[in-house]
N, C-alpha and C. Protein backbone atom coordinates (compact mmCIF):
# COMPACT_ATOMS: atom_id res chain seq x y z
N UNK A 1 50.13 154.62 59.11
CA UNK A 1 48.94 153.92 59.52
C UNK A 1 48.04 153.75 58.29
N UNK A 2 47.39 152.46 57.79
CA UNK A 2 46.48 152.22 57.07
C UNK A 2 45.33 153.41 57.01
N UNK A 3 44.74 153.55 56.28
CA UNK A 3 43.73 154.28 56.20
C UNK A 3 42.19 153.46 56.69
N UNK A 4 42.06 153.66 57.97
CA UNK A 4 41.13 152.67 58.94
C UNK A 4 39.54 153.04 57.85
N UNK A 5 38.90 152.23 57.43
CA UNK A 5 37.46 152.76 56.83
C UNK A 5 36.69 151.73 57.79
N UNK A 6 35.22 152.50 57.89
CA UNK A 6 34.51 152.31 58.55
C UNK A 6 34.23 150.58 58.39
N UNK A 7 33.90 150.05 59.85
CA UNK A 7 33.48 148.69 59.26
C UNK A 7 34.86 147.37 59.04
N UNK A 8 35.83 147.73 58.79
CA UNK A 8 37.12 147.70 58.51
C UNK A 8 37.71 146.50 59.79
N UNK A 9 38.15 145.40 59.37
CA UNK A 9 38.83 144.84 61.03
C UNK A 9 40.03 145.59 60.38
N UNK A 10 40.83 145.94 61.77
CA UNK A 10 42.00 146.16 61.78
C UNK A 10 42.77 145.64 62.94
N UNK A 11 41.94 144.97 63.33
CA UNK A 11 43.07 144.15 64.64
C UNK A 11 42.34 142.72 64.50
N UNK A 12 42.95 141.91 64.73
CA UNK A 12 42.39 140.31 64.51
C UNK A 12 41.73 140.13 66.08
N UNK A 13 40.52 140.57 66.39
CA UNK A 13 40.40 140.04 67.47
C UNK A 13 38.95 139.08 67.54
N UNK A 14 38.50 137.78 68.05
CA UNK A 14 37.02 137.78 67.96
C UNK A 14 35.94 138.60 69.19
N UNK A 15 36.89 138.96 70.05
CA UNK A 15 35.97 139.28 71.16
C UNK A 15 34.95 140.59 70.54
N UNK A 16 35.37 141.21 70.10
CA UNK A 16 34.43 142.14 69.28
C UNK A 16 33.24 141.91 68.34
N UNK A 17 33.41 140.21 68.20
CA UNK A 17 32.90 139.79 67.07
C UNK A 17 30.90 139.61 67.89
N UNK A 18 31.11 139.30 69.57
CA UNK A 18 30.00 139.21 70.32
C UNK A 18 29.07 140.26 70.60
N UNK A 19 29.59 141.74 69.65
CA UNK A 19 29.03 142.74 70.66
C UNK A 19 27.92 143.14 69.16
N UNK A 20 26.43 143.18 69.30
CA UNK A 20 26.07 144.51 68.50
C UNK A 20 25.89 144.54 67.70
N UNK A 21 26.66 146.09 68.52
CA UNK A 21 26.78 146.82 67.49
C UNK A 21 27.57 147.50 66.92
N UNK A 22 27.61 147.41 65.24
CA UNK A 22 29.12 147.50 64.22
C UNK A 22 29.64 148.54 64.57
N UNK A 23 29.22 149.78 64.89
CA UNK A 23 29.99 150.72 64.87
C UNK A 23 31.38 150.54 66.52
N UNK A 24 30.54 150.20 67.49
CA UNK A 24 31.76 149.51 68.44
C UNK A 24 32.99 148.96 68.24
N UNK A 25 32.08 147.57 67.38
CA UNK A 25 32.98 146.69 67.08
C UNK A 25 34.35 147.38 66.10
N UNK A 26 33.60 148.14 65.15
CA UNK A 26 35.13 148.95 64.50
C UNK A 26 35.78 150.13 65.67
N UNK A 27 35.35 150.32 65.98
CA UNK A 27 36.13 151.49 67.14
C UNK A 27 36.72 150.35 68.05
N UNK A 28 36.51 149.84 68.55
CA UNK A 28 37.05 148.63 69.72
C UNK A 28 38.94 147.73 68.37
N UNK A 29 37.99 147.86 67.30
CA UNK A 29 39.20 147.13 66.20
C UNK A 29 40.24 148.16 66.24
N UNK A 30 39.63 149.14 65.92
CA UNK A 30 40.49 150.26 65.75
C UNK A 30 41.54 151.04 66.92
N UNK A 31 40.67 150.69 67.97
CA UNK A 31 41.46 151.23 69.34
C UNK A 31 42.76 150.28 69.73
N UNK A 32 42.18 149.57 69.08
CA UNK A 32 43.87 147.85 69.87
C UNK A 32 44.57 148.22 68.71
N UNK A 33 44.52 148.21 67.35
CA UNK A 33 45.25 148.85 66.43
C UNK A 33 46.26 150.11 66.66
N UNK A 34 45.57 150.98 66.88
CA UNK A 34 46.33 152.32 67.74
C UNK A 34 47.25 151.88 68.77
N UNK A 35 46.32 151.36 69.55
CA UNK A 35 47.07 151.46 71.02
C UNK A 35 48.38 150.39 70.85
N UNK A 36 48.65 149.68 69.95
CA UNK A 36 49.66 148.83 69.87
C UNK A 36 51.05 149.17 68.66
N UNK A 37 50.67 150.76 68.41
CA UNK A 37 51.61 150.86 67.61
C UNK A 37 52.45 152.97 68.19
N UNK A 38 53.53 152.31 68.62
CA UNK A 38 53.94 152.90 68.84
C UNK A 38 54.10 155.32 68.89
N UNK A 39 54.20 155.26 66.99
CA UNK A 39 54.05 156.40 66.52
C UNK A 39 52.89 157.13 66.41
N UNK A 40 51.60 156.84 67.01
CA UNK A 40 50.15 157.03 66.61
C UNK A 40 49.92 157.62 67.95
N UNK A 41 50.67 158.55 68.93
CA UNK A 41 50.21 159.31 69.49
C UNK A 41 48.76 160.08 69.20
N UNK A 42 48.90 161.11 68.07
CA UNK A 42 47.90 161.69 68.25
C UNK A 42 46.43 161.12 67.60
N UNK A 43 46.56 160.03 66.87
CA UNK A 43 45.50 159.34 67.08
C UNK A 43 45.11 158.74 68.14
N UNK A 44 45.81 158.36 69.01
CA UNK A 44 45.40 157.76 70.19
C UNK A 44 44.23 158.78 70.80
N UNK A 45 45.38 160.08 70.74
CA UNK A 45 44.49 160.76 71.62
C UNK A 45 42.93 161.33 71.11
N UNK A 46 42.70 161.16 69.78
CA UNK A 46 41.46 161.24 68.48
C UNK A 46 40.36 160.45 68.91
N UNK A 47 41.43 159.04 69.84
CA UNK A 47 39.67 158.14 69.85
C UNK A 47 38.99 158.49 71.13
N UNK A 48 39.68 159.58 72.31
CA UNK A 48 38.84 160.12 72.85
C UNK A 48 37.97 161.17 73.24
N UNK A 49 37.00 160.93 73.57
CA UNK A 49 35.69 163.18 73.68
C UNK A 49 37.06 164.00 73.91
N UNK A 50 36.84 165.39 73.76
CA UNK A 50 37.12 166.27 74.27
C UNK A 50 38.02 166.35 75.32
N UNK A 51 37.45 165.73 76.89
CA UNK A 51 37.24 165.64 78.03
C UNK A 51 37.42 164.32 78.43
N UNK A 52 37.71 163.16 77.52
CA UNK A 52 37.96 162.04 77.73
C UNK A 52 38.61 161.55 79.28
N UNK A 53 38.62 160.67 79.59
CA UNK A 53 39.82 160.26 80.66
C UNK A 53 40.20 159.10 80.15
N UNK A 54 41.59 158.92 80.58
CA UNK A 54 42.10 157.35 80.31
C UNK A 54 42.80 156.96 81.95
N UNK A 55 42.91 156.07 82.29
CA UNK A 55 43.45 155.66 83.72
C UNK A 55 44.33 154.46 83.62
N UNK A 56 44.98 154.06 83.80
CA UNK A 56 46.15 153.03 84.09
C UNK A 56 46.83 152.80 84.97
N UNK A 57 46.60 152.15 85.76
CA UNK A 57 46.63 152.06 87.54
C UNK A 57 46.34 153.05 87.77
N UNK A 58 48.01 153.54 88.66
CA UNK A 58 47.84 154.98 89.58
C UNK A 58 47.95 156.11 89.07
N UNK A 59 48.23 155.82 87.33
CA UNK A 59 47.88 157.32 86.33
C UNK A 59 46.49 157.76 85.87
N UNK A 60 46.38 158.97 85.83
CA UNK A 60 45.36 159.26 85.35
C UNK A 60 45.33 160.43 84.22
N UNK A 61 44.67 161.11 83.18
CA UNK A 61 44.98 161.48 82.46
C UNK A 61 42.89 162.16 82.19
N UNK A 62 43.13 163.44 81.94
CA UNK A 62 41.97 163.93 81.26
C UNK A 62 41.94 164.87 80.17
N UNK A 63 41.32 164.42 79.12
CA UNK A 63 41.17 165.61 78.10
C UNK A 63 42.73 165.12 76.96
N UNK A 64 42.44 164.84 75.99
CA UNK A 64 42.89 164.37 74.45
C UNK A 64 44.49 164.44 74.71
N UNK A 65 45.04 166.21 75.07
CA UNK A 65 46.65 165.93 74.71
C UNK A 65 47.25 165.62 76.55
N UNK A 66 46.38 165.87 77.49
CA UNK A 66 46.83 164.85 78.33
C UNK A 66 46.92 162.98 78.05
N UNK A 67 46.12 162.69 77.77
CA UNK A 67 45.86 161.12 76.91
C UNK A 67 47.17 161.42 76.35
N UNK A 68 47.15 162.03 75.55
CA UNK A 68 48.41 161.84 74.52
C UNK A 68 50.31 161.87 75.28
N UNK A 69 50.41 162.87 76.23
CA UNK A 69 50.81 162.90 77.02
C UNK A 69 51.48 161.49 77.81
N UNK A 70 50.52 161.16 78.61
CA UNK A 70 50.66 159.88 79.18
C UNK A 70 50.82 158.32 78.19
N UNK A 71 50.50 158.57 77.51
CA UNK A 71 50.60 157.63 76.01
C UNK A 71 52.52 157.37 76.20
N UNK A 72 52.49 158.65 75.62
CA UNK A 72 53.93 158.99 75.53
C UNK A 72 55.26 158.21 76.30
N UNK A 73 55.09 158.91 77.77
CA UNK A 73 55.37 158.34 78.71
C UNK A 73 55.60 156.44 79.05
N UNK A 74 54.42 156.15 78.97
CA UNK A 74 54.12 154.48 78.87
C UNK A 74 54.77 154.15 77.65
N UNK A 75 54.90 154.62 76.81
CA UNK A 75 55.70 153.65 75.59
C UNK A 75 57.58 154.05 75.79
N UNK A 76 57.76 154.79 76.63
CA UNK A 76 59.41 154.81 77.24
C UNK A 76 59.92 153.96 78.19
N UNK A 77 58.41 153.67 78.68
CA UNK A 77 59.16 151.90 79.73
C UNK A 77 58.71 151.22 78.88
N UNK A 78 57.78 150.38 78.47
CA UNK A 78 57.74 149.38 77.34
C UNK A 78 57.67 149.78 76.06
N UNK A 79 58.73 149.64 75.22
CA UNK A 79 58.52 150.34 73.77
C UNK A 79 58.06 149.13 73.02
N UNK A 80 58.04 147.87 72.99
CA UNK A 80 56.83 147.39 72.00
C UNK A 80 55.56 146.39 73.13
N UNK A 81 54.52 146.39 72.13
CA UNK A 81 53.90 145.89 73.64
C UNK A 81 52.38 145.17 72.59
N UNK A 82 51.86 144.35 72.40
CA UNK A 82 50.67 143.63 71.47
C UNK A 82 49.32 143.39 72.73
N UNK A 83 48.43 144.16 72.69
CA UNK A 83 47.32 143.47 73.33
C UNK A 83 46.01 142.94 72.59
N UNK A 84 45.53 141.80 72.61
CA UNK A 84 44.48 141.43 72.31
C UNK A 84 43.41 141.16 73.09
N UNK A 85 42.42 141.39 72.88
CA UNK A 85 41.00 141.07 73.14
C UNK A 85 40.76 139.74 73.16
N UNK A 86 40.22 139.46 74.74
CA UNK A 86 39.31 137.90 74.19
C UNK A 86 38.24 137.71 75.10
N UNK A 87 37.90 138.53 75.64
CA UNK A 87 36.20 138.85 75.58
C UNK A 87 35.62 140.03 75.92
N UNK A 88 34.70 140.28 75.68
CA UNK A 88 34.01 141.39 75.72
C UNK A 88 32.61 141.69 76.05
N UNK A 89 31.94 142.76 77.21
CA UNK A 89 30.88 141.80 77.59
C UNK A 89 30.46 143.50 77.98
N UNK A 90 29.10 143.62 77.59
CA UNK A 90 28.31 144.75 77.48
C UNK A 90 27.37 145.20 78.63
N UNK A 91 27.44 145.93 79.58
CA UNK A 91 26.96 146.36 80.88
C UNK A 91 25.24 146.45 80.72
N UNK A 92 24.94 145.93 81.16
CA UNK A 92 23.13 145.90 81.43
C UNK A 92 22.21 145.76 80.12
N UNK A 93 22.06 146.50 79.36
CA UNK A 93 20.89 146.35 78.27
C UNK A 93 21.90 145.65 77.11
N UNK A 94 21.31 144.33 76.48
CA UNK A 94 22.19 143.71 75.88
C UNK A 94 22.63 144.56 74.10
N UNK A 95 21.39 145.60 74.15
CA UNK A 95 21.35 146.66 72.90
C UNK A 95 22.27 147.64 72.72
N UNK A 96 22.74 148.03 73.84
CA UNK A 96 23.42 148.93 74.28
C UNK A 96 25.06 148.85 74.41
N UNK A 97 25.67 148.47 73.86
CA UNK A 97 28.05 148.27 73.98
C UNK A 97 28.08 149.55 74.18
N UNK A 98 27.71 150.39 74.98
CA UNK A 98 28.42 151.45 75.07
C UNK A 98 29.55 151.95 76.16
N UNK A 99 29.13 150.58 77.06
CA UNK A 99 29.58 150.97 78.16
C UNK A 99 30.04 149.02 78.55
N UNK A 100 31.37 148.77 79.02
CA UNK A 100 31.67 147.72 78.14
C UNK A 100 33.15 146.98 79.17
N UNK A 101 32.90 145.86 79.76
CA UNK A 101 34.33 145.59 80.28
C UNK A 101 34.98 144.75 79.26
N UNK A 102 36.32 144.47 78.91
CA UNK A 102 36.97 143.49 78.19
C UNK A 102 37.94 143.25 78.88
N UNK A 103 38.47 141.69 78.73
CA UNK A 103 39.30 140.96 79.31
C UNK A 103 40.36 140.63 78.44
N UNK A 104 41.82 140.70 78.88
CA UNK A 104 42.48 140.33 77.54
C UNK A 104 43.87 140.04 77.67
N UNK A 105 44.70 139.60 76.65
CA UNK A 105 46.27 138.81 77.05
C UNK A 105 46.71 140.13 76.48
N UNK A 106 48.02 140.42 76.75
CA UNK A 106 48.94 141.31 76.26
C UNK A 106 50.69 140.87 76.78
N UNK A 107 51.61 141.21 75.27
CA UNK A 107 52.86 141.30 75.60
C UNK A 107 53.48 142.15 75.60
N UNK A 108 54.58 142.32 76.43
CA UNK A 108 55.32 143.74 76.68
C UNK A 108 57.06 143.10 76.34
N UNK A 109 57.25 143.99 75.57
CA UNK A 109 58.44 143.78 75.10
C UNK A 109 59.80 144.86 75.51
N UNK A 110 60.55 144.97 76.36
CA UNK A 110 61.46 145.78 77.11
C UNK A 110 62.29 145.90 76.16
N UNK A 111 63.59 147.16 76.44
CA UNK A 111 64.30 148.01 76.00
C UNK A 111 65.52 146.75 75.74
N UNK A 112 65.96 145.76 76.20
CA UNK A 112 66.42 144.91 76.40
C UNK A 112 66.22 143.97 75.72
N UNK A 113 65.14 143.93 75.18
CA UNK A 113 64.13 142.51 74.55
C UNK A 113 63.86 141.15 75.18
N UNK A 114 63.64 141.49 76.06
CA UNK A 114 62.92 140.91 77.32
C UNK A 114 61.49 140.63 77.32
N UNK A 115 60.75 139.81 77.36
CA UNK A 115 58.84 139.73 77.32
C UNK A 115 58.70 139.21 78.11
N UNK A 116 57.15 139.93 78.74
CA UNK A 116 56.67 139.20 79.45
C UNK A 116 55.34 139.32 78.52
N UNK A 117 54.49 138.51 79.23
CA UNK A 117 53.02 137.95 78.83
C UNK A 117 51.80 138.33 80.10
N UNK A 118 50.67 138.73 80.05
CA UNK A 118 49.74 138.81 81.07
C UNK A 118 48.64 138.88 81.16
N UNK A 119 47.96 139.19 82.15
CA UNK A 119 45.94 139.29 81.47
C UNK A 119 46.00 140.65 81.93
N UNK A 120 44.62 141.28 81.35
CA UNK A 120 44.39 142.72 81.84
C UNK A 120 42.77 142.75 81.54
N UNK A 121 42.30 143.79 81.77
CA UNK A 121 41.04 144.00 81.89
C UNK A 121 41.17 145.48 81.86
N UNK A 122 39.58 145.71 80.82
CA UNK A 122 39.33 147.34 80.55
C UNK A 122 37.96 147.43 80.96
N UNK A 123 37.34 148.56 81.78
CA UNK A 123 36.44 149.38 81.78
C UNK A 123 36.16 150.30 80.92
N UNK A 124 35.02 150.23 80.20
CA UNK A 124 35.34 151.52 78.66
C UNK A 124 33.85 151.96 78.91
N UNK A 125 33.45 153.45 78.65
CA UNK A 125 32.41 153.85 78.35
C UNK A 125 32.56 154.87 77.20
N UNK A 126 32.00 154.62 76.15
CA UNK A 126 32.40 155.20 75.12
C UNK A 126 30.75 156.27 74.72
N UNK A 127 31.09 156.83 73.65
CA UNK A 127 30.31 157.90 73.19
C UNK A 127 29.68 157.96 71.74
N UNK A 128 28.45 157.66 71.33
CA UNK A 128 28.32 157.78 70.38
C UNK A 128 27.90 158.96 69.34
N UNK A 129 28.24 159.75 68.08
CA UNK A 129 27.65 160.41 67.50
C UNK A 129 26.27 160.40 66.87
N UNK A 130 25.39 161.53 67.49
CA UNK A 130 24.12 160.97 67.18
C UNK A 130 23.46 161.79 65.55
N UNK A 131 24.60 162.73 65.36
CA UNK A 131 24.40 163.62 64.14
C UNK A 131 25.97 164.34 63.85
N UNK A 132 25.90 164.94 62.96
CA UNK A 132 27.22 165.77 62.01
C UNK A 132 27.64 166.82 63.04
N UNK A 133 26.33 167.09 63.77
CA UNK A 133 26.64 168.51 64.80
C UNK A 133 27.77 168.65 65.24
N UNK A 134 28.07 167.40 66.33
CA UNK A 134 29.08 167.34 67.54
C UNK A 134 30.11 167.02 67.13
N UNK A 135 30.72 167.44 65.95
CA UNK A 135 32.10 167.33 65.48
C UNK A 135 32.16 165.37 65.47
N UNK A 136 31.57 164.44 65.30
CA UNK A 136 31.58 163.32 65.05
C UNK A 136 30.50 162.95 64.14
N UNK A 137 30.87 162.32 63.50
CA UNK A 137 29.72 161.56 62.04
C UNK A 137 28.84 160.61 62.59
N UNK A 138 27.62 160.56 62.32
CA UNK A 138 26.36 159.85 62.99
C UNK A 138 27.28 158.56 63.20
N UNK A 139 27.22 157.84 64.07
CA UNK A 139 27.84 156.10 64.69
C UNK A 139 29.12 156.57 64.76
N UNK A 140 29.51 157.44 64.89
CA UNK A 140 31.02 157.53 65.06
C UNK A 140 31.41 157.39 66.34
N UNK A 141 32.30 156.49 67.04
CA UNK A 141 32.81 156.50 68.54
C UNK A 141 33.75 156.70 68.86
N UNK A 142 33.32 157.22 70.30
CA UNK A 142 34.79 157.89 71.27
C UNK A 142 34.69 157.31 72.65
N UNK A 143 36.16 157.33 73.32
CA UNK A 143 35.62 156.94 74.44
C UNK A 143 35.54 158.13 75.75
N UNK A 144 34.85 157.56 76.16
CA UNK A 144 34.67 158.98 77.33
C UNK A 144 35.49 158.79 78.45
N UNK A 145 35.55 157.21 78.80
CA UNK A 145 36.29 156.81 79.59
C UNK A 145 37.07 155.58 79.30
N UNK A 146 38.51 155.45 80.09
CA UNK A 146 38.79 153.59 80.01
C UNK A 146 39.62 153.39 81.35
N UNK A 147 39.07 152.80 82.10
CA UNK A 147 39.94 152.30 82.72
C UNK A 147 40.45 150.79 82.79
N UNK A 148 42.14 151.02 82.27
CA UNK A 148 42.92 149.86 82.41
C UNK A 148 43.90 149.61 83.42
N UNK A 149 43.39 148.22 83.73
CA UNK A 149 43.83 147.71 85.13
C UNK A 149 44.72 146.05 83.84
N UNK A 150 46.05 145.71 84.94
CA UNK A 150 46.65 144.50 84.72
C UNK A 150 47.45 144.24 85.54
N UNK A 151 47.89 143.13 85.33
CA UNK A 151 48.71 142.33 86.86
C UNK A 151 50.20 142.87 86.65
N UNK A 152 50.29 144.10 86.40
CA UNK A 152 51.68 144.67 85.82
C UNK A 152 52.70 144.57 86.91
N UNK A 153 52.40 144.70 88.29
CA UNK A 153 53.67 144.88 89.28
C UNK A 153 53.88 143.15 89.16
N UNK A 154 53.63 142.44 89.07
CA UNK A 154 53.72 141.01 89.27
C UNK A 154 54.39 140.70 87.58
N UNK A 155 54.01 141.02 86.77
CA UNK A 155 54.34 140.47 85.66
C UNK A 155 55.44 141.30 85.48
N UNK A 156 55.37 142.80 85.36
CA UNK A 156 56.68 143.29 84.74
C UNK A 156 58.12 143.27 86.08
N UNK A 157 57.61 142.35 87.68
CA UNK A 157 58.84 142.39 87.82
C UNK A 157 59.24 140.89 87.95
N UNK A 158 58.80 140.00 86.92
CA UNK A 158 59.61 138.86 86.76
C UNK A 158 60.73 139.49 85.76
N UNK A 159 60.78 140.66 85.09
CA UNK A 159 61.37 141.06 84.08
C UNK A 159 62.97 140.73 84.90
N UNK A 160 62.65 141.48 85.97
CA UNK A 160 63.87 141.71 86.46
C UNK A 160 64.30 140.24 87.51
N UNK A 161 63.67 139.14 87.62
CA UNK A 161 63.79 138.25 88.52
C UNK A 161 64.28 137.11 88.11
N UNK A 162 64.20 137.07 86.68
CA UNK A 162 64.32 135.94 85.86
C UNK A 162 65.57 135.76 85.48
């Protein structure tokens, strides 16, 4: 993995480009980066608190090496898979991305080499560092929560229909 520096795009997306504030926008770059590369388990599980949760449909997952865990798992049914961002839209105070739905295309690429294509949507409430204290560097983000929802029973079973 590149050495991500602050500020840094690392995923080509513009929907990030609407929000804020920078420190998001690189954690949001940085999270589709991760989440789309296979071997980066335990970073995955880095970009969330402590106590994090992640959700994906009917999974659920709390606390870093559960995340990591379920990570795991999901990349043994689809082992390559690209999601992008294409919008992004900030819950109540327009000052505030902390708490954040995004809408977005993603491909899933099967054991077979098979793709499909689809939309999805994230619920994210993330966490900001407000000092050195809390084991995070002032603007540093995590997420506390994400829930990802996509039209997966419909899309991943044309896999098999086609």
């Amino acid at each position: 993995m590149p050495n991500i520096k602050h500020g840094e795009d690392t995923h080509d997306t513009q929907a990030a480009h609407v929000l804020s504030d920078k420190d998001v926008r690189h954690f949001l770059r940085k999270y589709y980066y991760i989440a789309n590369e296979i071997a980066l388990d335990k970073e995955y599980g880095d970009l969330f608190t402590e106590d994090g949760v992640f959700i994906m449909g009917n999974k659920k997952a709390t606390g870093r090496e559960a995340i990591r865990n379920l990570r795991k798992k999901v990349w043994e049914e689809v082992p390559n898979r690209d999601h992008d961002m294409v919008k992004a839209f900030s819950h109540g105070n327009h000052d505030d991305d902390t708490e954040l739905m995004i809408l977005g295309t993603a491909t899933w690429t099967y054991h077979e080499g098979h793709q499909n294509v689809g939309d999805w949507a994230a619920h994210v409430k993330l966490e900001k560092g407000e000092d050195e204290g809390e084991g995070k560097g002032k603007g540093e983000v995590r997420a506390r929560s994400l829930m990802f929802s996509d039209d997966r029973e419909s899309i991943h079973a044309k896999k098999y229909n086609e």
